[in-house]
Protein backbone atom coordinates (compact mmCIF):
# COMPACT_ATOMS: atom_id res chain seq x y z
CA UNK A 1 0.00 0.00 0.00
CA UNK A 2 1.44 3.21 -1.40
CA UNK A 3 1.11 6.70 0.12
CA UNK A 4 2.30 9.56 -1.73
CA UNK A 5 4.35 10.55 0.41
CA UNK A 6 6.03 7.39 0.41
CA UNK A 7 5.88 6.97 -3.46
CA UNK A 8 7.60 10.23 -3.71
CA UNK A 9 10.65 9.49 -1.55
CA UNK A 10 11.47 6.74 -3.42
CA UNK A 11 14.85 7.07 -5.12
CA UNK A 12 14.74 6.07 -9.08
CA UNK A 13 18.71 6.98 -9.01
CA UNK A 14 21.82 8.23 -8.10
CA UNK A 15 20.10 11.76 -9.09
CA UNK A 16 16.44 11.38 -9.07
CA UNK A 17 13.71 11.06 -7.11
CA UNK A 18 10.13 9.92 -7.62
CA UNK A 19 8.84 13.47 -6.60
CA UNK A 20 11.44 15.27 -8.95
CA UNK A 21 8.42 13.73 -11.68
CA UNK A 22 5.09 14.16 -10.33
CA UNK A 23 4.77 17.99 -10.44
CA UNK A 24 2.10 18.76 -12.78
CA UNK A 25 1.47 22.22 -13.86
CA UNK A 26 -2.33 21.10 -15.61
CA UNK A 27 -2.78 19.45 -12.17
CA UNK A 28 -1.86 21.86 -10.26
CA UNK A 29 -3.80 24.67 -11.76
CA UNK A 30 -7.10 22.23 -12.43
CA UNK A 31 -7.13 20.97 -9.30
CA UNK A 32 -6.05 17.32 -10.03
CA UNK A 33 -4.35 14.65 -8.92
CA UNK A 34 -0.99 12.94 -10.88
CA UNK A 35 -1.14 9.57 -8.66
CA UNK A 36 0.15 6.49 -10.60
CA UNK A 37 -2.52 3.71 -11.13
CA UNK A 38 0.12 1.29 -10.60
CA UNK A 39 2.77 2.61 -8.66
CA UNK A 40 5.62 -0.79 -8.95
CA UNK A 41 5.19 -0.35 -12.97
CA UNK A 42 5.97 3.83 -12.74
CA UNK A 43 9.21 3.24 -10.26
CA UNK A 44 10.12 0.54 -12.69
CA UNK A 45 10.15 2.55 -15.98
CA UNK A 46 10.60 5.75 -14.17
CA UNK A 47 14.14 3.68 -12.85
CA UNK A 48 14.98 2.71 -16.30
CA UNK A 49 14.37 6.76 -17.75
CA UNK A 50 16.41 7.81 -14.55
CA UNK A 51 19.42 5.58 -14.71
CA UNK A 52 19.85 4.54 -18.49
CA UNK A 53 19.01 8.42 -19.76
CA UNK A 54 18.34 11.31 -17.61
CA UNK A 55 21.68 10.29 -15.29
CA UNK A 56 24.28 10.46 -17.64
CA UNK A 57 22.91 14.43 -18.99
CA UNK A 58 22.96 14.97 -14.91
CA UNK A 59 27.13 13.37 -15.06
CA UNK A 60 27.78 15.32 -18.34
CA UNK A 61 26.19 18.61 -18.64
CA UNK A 62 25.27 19.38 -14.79
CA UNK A 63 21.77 20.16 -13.51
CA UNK A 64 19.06 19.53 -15.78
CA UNK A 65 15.30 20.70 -15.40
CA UNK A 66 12.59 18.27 -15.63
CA UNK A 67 9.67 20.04 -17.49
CA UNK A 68 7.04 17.14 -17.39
CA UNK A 69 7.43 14.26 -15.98
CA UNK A 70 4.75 11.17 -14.83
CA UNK A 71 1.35 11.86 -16.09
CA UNK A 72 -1.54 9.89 -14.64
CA UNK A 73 -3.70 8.36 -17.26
CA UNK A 74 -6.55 10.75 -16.05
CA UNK A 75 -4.58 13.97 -15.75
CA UNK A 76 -3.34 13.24 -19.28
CA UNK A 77 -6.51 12.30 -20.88
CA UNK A 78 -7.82 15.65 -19.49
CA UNK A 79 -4.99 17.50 -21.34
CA UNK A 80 -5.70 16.07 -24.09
CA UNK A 81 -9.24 17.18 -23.99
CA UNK A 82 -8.81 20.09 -22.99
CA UNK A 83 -5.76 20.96 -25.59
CA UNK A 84 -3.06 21.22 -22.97
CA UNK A 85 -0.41 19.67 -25.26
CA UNK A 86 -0.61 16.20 -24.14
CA UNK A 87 -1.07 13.23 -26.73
CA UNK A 88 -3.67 10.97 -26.27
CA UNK A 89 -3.54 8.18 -23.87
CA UNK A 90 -3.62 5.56 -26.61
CA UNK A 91 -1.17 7.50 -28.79
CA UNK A 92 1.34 5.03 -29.88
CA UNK A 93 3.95 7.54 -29.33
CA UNK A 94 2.29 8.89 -25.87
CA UNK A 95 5.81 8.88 -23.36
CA UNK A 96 4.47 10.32 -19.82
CA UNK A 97 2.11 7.44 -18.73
CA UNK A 98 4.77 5.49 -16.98
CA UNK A 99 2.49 2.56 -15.74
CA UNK A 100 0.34 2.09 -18.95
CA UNK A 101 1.82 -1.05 -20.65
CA UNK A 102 3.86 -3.67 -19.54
CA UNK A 103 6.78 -6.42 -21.13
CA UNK A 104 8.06 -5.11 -24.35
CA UNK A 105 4.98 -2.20 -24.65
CA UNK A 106 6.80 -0.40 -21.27
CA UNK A 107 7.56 3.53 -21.45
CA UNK A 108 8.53 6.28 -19.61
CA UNK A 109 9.82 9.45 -20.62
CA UNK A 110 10.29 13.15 -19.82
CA UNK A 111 10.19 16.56 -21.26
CA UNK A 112 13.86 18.00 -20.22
CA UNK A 113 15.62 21.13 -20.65
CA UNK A 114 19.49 21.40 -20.24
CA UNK A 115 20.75 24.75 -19.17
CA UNK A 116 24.21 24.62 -20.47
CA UNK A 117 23.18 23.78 -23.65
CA UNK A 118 20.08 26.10 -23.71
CA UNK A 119 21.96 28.90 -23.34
CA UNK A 120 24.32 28.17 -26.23
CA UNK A 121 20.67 27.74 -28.22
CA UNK A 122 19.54 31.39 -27.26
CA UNK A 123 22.84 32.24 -28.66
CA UNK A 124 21.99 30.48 -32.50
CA UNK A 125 23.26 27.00 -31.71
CA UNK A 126 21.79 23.87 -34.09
CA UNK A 127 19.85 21.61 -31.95
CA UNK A 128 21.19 18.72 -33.99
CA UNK A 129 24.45 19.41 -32.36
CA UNK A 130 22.32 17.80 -29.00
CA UNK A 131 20.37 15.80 -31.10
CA UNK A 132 23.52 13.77 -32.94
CA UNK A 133 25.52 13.99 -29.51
CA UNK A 134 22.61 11.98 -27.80
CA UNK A 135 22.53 9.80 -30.89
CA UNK A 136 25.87 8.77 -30.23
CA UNK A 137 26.02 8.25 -26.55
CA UNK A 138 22.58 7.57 -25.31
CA UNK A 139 19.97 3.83 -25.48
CA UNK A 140 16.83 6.22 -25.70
CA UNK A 141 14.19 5.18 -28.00
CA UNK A 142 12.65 8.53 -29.21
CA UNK A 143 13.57 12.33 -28.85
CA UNK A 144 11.54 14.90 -29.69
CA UNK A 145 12.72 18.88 -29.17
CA UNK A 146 10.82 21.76 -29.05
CA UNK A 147 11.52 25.81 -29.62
CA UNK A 148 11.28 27.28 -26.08
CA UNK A 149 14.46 26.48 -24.60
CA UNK A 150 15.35 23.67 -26.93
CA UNK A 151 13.50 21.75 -24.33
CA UNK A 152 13.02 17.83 -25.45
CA UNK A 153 11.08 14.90 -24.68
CA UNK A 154 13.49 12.24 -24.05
CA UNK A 155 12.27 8.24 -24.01
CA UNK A 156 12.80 4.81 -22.57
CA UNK A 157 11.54 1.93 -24.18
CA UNK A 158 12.90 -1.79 -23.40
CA UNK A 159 13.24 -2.05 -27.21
CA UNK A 160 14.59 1.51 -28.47
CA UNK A 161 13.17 3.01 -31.50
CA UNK A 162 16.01 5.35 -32.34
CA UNK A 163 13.84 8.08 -33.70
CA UNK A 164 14.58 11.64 -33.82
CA UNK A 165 11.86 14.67 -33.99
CA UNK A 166 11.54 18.26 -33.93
CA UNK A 167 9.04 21.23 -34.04
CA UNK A 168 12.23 23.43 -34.19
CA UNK A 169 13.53 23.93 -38.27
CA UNK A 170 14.54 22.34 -40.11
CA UNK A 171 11.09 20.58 -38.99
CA UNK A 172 10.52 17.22 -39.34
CA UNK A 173 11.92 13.71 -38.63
CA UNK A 174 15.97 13.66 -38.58
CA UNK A 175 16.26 10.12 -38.02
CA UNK A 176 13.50 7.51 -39.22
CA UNK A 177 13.47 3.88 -36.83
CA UNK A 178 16.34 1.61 -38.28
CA UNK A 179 17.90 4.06 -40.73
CA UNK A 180 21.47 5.28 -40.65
CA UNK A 181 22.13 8.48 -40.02
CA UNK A 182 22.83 11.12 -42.57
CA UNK A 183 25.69 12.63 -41.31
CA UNK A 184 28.98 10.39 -40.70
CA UNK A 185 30.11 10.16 -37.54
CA UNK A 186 33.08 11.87 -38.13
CA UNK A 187 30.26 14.99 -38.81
CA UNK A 188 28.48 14.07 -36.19
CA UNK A 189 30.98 14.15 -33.54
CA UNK A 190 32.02 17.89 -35.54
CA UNK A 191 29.29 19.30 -34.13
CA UNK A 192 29.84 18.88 -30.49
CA UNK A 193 33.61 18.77 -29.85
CA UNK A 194 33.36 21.77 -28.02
CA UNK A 195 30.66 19.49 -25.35
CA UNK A 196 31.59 18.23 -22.03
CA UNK A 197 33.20 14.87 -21.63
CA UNK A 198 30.44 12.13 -21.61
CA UNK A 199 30.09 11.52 -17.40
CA UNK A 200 32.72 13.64 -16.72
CA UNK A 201 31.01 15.46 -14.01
CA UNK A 202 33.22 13.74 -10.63
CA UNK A 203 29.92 14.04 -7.67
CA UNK A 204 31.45 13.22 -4.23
């Protein structure tokens, strides 16, 4: 038997917390609750999100701000219906609804801003410079950015898409499930030799 206090103390990772994911702006304003129908399934992806993705950004580019995290299946289905920018809870591509599916069907993901790297954005930087960097050194399964602070969603799946999205130009779909990227790597890694070292970040 969970309480939410209890649910939000427990630790998903070296960095993260349950509670660092179950602030909801849509709940908070509307009056809702973001309470997990099945709280072992949410720690279990949310674990997976927290240690195979959002943990090495922590180790490489410092501090990073979690925009959206869990989404209960009715706080998300009221988004939707009320056009607050969430999918809809049978959207094949809907990331936030940590303890929907189960075996190979699992997700969880987050929408995630980096500061370091958003303030090289405000400056002009190409979001495909964090886009191919993440390619190269992350198991995620989808990425999607967005304008405002180059925020992304960023997602775990047991069996990784490796698709890349963005609302930011040049729109569109940079990288398609199981094709090769159209940049070499030697490109690739061009655009972000100036980044930190990958988990370089030494935490006591």
């Amino acid at each position: 038997m969970w309480s939410l206090e209890t649910l939000g103390r427990v630790r998903l990772s070296r960095h993260f917390f349950m509670r660092d994911f179950l602030y909801s702006e849509i709940g908070n304003f509307h009056a809702l609750q973001n309470i997990p129908d099945n709280p072992d399934l949410a720690i279990e992806t949310g674990r997976a999100l927290c240690e195979t993705l959002l943990d090495p950004l922590e180790e490489t580019f410092g501090r990073i701000a979690v925009r959206s995290g869990y989404r209960s299946r009715s706080l998300n289905r009221f988004g939707n219906e009320n056009r607050l920018n969430c999918a809809r809870n049978d959207n094949p591509m809907e990331c936030h609804i940590w303890d929907w599916a189960e075996g190979d069907g699992r997700v969880a993901g987050a929408s995630v801003v980096i500061p370091w790297f958003a303030d090289r954005y405000a400056q002009g930087r190409d979001w495909r410079d964090l886009a191919w960097w993440m390619h190269d050194h992350l198991d995620y399964s989808e990425i999607w950015f967005f304008p405002k602070l180059c925020a992304f969603n960023l997602v775990w799946r047991p069996i990784p898409a490796r698709r890349i999205d963005s609302y930011i130009a040049p729109r569109g779909c940079l990288l398609r499930p199981g094709a090769a990227p159209e940049e070499t790597r030697a490109q690739r890694q061009a655009r972000y030799t100036d980044f930190p070292a990958f988990r370089s970040i030494s935490y006591p």
